[in-house]
PDB file of N, CA and C in Angstrom:
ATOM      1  N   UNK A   1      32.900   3.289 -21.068  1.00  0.00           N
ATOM      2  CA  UNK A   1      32.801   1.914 -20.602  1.00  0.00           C
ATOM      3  C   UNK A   1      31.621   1.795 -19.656  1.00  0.00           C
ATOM      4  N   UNK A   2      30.898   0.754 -19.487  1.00  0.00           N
ATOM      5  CA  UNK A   2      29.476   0.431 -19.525  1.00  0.00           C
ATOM      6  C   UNK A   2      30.146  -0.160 -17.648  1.00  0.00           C
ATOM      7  N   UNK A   3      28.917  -0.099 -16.973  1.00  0.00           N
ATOM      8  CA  UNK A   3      29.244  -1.199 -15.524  1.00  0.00           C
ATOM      9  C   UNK A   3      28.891  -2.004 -16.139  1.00  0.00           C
ATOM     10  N   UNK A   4      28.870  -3.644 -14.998  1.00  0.00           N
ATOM     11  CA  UNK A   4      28.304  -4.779 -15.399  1.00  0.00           C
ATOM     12  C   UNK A   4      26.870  -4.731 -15.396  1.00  0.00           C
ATOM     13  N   UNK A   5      25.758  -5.114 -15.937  1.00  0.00           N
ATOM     14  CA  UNK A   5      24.512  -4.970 -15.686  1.00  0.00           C
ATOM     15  C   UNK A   5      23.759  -3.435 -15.882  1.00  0.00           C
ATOM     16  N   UNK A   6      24.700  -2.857 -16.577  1.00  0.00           N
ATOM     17  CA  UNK A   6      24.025  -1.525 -17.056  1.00  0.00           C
ATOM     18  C   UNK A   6      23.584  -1.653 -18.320  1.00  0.00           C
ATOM     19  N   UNK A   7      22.357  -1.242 -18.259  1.00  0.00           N
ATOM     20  CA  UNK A   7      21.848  -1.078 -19.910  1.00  0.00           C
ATOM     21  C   UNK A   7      22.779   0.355 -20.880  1.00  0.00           C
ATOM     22  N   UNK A   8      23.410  -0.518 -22.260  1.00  0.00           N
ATOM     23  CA  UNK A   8      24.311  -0.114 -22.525  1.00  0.00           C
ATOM     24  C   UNK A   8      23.681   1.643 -23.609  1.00  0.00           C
ATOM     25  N   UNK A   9      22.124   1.360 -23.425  1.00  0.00           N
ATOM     26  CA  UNK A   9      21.462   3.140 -23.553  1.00  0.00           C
ATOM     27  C   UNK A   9      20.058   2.369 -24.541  1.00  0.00           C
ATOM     28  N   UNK A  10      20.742   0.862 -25.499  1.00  0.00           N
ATOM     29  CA  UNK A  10      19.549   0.934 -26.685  1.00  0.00           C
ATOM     30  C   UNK A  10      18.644   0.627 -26.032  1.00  0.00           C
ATOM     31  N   UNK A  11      17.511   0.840 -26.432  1.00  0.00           N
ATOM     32  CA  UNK A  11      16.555   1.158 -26.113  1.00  0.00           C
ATOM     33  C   UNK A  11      15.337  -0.155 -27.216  1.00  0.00           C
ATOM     34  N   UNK A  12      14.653  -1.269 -26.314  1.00  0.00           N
ATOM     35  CA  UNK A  12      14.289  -2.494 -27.148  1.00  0.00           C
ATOM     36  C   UNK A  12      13.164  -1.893 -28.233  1.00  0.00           C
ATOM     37  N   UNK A  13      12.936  -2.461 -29.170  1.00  0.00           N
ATOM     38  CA  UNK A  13      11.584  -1.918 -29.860  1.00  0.00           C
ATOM     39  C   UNK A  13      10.574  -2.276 -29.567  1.00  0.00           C
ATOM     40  N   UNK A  14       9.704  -1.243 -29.478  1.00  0.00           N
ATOM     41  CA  UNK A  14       8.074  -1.461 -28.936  1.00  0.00           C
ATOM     42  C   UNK A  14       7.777  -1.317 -27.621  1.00  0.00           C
ATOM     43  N   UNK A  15       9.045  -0.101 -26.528  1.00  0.00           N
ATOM     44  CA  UNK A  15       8.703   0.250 -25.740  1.00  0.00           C
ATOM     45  C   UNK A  15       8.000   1.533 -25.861  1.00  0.00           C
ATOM     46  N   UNK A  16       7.851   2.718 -26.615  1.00  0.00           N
ATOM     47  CA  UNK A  16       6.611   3.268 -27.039  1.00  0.00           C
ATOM     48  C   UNK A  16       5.037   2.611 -26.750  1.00  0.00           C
ATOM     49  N   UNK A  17       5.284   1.423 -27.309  1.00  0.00           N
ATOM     50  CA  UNK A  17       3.566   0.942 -27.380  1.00  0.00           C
ATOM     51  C   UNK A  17       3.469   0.155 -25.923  1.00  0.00           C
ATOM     52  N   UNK A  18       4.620  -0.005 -25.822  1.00  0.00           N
ATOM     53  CA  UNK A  18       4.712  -0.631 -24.015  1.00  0.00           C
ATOM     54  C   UNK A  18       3.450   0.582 -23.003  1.00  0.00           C
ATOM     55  N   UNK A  19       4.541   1.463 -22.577  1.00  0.00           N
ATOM     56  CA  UNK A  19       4.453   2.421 -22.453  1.00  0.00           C
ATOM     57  C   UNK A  19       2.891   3.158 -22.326  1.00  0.00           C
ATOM     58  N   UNK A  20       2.728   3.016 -23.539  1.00  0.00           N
ATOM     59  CA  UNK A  20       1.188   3.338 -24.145  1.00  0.00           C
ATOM     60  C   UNK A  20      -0.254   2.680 -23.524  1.00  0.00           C
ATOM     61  N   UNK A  21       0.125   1.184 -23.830  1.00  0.00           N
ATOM     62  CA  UNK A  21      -0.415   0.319 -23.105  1.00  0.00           C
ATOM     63  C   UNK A  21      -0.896   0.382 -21.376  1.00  0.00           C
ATOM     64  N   UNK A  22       0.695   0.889 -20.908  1.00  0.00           N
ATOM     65  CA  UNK A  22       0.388   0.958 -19.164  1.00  0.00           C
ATOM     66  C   UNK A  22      -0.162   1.892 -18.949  1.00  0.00           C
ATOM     67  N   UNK A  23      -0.283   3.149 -19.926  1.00  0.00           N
ATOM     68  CA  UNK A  23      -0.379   4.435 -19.820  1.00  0.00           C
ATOM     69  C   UNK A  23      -2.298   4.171 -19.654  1.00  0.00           C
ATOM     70  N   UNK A  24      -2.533   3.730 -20.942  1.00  0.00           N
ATOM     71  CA  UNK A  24      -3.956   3.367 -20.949  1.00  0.00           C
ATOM     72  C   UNK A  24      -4.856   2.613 -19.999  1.00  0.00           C
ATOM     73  N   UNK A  25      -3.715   1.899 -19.437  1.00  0.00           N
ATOM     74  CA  UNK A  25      -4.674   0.264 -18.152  1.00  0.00           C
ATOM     75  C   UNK A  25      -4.557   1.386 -17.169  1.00  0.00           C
ATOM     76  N   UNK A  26      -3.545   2.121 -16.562  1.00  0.00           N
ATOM     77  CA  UNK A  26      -3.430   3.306 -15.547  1.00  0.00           C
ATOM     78  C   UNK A  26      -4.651   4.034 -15.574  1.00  0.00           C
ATOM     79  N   UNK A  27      -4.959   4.703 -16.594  1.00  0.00           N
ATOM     80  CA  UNK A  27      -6.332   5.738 -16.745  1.00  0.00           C
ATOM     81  C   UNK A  27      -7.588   4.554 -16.858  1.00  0.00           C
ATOM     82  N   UNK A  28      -7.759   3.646 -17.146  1.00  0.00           N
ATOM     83  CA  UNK A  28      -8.672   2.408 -16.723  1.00  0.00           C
ATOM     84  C   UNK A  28      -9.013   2.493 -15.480  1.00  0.00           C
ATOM     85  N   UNK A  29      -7.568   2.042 -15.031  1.00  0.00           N
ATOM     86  CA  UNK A  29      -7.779   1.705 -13.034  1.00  0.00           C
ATOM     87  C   UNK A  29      -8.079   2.857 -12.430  1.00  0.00           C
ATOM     88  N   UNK A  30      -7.541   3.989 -12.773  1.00  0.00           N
ATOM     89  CA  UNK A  30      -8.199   5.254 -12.117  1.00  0.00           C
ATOM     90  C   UNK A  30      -9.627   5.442 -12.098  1.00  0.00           C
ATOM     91  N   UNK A  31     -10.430   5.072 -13.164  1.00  0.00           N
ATOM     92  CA  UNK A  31     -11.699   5.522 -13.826  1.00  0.00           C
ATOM     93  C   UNK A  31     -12.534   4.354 -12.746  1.00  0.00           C
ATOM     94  N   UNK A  32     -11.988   2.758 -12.712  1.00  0.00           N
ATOM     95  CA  UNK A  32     -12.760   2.329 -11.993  1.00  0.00           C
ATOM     96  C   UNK A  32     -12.505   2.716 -10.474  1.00  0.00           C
ATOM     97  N   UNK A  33     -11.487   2.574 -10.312  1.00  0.00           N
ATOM     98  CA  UNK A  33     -11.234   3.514  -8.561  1.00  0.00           C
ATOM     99  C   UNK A  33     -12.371   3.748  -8.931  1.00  0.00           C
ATOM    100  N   UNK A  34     -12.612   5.198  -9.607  1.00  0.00           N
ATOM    101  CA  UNK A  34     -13.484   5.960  -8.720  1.00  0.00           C
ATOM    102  C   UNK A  34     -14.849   5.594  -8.996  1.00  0.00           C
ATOM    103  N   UNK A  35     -15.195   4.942  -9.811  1.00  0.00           N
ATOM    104  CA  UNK A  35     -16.848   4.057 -10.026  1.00  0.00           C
ATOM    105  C   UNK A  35     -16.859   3.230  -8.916  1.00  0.00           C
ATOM    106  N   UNK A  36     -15.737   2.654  -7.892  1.00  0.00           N
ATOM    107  CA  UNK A  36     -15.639   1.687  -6.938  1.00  0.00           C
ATOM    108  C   UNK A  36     -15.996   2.743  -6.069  1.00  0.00           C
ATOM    109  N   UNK A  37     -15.458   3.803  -6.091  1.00  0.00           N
ATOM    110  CA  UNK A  37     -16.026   4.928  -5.054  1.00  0.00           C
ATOM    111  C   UNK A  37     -16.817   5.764  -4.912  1.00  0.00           C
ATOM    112  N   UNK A  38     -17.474   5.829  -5.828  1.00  0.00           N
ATOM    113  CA  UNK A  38     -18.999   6.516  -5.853  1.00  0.00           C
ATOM    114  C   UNK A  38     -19.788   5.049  -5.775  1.00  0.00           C
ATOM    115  N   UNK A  39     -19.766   3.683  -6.354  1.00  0.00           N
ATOM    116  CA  UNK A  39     -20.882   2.849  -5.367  1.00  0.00           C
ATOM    117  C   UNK A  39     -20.669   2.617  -3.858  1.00  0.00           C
ATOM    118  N   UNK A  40     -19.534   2.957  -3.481  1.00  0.00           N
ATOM    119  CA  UNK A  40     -19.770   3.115  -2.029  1.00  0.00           C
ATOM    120  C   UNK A  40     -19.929   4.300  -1.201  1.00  0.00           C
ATOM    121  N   UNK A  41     -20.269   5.139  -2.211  1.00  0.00           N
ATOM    122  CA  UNK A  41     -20.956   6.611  -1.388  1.00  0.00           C
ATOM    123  C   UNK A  41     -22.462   6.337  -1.603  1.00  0.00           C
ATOM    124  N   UNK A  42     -22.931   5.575  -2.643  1.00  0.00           N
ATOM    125  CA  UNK A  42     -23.850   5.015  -2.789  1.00  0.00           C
ATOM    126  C   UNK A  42     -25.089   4.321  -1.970  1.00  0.00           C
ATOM    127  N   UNK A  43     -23.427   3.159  -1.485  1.00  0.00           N
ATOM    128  CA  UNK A  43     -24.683   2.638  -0.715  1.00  0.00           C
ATOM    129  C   UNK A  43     -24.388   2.976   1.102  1.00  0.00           C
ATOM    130  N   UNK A  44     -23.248   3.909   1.653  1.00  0.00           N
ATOM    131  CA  UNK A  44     -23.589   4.762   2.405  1.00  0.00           C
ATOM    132  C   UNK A  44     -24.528   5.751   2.627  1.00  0.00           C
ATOM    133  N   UNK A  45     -24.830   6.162   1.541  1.00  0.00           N
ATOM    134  CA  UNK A  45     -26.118   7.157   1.717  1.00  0.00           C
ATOM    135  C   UNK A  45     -27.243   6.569   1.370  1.00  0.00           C
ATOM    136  N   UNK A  46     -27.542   4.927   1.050  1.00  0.00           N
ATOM    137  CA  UNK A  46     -28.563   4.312   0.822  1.00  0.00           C
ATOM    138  C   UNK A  46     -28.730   3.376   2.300  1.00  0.00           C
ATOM    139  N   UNK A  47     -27.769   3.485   3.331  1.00  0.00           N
ATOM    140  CA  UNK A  47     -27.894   3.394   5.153  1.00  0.00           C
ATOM    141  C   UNK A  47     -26.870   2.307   5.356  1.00  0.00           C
ATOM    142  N   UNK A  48     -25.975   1.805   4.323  1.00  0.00           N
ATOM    143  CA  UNK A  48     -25.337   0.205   4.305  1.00  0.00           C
ATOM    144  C   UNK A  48     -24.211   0.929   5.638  1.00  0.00           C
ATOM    145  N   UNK A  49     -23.751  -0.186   5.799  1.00  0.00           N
ATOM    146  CA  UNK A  49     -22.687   0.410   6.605  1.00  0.00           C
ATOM    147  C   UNK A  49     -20.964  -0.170   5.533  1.00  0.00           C
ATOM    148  N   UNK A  50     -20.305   0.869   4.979  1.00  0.00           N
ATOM    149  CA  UNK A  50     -19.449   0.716   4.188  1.00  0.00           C
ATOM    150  C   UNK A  50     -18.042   0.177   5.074  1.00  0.00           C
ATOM    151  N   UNK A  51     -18.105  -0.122   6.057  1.00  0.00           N
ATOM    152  CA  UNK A  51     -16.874  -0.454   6.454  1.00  0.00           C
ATOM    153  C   UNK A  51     -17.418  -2.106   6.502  1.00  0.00           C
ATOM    154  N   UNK A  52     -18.169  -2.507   6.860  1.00  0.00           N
ATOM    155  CA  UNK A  52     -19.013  -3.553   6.656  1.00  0.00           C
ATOM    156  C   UNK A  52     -18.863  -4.680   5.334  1.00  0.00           C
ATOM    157  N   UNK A  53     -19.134  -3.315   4.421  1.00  0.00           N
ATOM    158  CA  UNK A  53     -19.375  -4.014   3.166  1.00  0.00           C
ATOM    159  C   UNK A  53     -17.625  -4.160   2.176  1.00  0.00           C
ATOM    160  N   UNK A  54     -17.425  -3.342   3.078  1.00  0.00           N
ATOM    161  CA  UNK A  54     -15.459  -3.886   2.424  1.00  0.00           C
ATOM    162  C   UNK A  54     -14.538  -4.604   3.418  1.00  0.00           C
ATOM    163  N   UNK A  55     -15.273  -5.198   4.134  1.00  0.00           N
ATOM    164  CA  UNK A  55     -14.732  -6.422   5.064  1.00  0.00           C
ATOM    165  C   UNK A  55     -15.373  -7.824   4.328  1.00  0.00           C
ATOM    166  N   UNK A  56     -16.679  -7.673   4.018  1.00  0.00           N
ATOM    167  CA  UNK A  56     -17.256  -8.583   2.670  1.00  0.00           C
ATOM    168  C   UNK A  56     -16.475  -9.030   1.269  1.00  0.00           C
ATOM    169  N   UNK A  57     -16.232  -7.385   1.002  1.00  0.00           N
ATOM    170  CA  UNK A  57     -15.652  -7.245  -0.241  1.00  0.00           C
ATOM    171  C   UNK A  57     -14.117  -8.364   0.154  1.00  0.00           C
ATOM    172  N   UNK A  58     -13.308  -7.675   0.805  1.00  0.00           N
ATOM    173  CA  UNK A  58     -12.153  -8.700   1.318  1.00  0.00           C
ATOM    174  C   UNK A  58     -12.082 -10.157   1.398  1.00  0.00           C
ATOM    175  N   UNK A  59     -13.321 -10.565   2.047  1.00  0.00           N
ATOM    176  CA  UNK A  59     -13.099 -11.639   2.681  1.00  0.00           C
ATOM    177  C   UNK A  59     -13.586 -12.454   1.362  1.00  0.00           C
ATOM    178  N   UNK A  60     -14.535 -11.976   0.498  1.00  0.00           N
ATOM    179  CA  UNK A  60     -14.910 -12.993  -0.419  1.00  0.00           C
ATOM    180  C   UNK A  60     -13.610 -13.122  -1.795  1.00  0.00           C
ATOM    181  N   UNK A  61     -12.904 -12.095  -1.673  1.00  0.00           N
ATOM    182  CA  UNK A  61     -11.274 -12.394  -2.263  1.00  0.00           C
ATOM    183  C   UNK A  61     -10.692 -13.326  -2.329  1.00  0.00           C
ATOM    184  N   UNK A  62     -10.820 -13.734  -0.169  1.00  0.00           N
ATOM    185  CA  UNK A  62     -10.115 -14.586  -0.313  1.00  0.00           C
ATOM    186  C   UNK A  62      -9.812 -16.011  -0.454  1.00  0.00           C
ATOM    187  N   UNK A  63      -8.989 -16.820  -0.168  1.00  0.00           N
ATOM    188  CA  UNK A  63      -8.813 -18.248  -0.261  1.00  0.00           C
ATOM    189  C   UNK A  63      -9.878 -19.041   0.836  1.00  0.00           C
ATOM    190  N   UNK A  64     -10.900 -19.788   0.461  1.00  0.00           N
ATOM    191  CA  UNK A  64     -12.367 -20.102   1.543  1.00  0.00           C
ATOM    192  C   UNK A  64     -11.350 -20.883   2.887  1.00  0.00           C
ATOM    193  N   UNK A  65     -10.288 -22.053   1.924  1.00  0.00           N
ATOM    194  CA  UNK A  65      -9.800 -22.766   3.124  1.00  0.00           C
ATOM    195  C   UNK A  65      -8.765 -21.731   4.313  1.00  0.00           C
ATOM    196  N   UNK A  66      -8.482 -20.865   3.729  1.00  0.00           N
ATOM    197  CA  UNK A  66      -7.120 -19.991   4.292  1.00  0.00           C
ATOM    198  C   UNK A  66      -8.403 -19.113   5.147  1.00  0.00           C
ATOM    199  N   UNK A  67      -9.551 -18.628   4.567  1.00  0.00           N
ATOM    200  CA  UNK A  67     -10.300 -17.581   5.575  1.00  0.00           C
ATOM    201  C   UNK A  67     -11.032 -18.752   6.574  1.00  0.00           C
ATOM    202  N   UNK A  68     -10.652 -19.582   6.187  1.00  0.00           N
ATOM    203  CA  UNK A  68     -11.777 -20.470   7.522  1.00  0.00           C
ATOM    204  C   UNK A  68     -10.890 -20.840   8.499  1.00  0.00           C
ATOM    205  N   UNK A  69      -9.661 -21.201   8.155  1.00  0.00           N
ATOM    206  CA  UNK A  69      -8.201 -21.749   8.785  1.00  0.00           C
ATOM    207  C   UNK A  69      -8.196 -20.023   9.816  1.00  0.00           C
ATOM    208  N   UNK A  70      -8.093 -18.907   9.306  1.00  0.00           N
ATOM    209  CA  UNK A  70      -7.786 -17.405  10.118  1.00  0.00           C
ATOM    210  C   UNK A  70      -9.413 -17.247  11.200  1.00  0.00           C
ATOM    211  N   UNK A  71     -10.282 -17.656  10.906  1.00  0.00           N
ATOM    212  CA  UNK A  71     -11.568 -17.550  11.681  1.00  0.00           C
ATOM    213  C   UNK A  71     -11.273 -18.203  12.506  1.00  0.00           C
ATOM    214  N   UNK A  72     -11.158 -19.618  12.605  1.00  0.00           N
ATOM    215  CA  UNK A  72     -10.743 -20.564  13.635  1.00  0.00           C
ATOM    216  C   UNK A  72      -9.917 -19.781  14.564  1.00  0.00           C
ATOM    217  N   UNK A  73      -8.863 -19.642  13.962  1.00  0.00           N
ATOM    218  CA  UNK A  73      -7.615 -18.760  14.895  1.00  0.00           C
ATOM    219  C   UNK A  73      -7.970 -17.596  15.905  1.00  0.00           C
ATOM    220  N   UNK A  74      -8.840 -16.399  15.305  1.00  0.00           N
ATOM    221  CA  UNK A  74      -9.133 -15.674  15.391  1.00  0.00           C
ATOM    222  C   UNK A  74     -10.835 -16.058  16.844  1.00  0.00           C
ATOM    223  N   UNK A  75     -11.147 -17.402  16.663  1.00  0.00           N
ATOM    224  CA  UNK A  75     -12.014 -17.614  17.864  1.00  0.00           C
ATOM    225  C   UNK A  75     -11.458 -18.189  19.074  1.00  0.00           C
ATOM    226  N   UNK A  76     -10.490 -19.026  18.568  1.00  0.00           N
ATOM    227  CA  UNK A  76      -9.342 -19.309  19.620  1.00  0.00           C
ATOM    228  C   UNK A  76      -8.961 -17.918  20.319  1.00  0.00           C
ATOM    229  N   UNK A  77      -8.027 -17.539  19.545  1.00  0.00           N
ATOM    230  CA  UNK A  77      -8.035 -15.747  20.514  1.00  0.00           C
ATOM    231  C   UNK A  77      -8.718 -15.005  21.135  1.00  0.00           C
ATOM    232  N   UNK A  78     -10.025 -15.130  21.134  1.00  0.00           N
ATOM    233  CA  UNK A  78     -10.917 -14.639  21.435  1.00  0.00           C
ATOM    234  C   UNK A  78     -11.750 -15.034  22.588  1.00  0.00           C
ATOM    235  N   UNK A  79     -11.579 -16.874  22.458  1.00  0.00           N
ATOM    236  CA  UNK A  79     -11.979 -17.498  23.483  1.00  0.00           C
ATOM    237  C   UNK A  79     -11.078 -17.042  24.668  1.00  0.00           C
ATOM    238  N   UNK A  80      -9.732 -17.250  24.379  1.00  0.00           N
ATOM    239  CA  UNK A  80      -8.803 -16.960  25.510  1.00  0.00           C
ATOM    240  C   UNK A  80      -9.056 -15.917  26.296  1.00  0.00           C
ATOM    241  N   UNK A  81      -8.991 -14.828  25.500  1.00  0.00           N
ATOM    242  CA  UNK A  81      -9.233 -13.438  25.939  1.00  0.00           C
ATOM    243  C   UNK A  81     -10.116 -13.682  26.514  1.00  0.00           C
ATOM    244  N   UNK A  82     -11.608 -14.028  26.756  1.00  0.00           N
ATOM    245  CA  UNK A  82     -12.278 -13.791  27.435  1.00  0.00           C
ATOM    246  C   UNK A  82     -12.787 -14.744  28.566  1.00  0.00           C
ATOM    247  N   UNK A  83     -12.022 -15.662  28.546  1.00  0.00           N
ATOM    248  CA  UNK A  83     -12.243 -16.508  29.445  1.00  0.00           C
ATOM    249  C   UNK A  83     -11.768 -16.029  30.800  1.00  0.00           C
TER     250      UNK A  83
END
């Protein structure tokens, strides 16, 4: 006898090629990882400053109104502090 919400063992068809699929996008994302990480040994040893350039990388990700809305914030805090 099965719990409630237990898969009762079958197994759907075309989780093989499921499987296969993630297996393949996995060794993708690995491969670019590391092309993402040799251009930034790249342009560290070409003088960039890499902590720099993945605060760039970040910020151009994100949402323009949401990073301008956190800048604001972030000068407010700043004003305080140093006033």
């Amino acid at each position: 006898m099965t719990k409630p919400g237990h898969n009762s063992g079958a197994i759907p068809d075309g989780t093989k090629g499921l499987v296969a699929r993630i297996e393949r996008l996995e060794d993708e994302k690995a491969g670019i990882a590391s092309d993402i990480k040799d251009i930034y040994a790249e342009a560290k040893s070409n003088g960039h400053d890499v902590k720099a350039l993945r605060a760039v990388i970040r910020r151009r990700k994100q949402d323009a109104k949401k990073l301008e809305e956190f800048e604001v914030l972030v000068s407010a805090y700043e004003a305080f502090l140093l006033s």
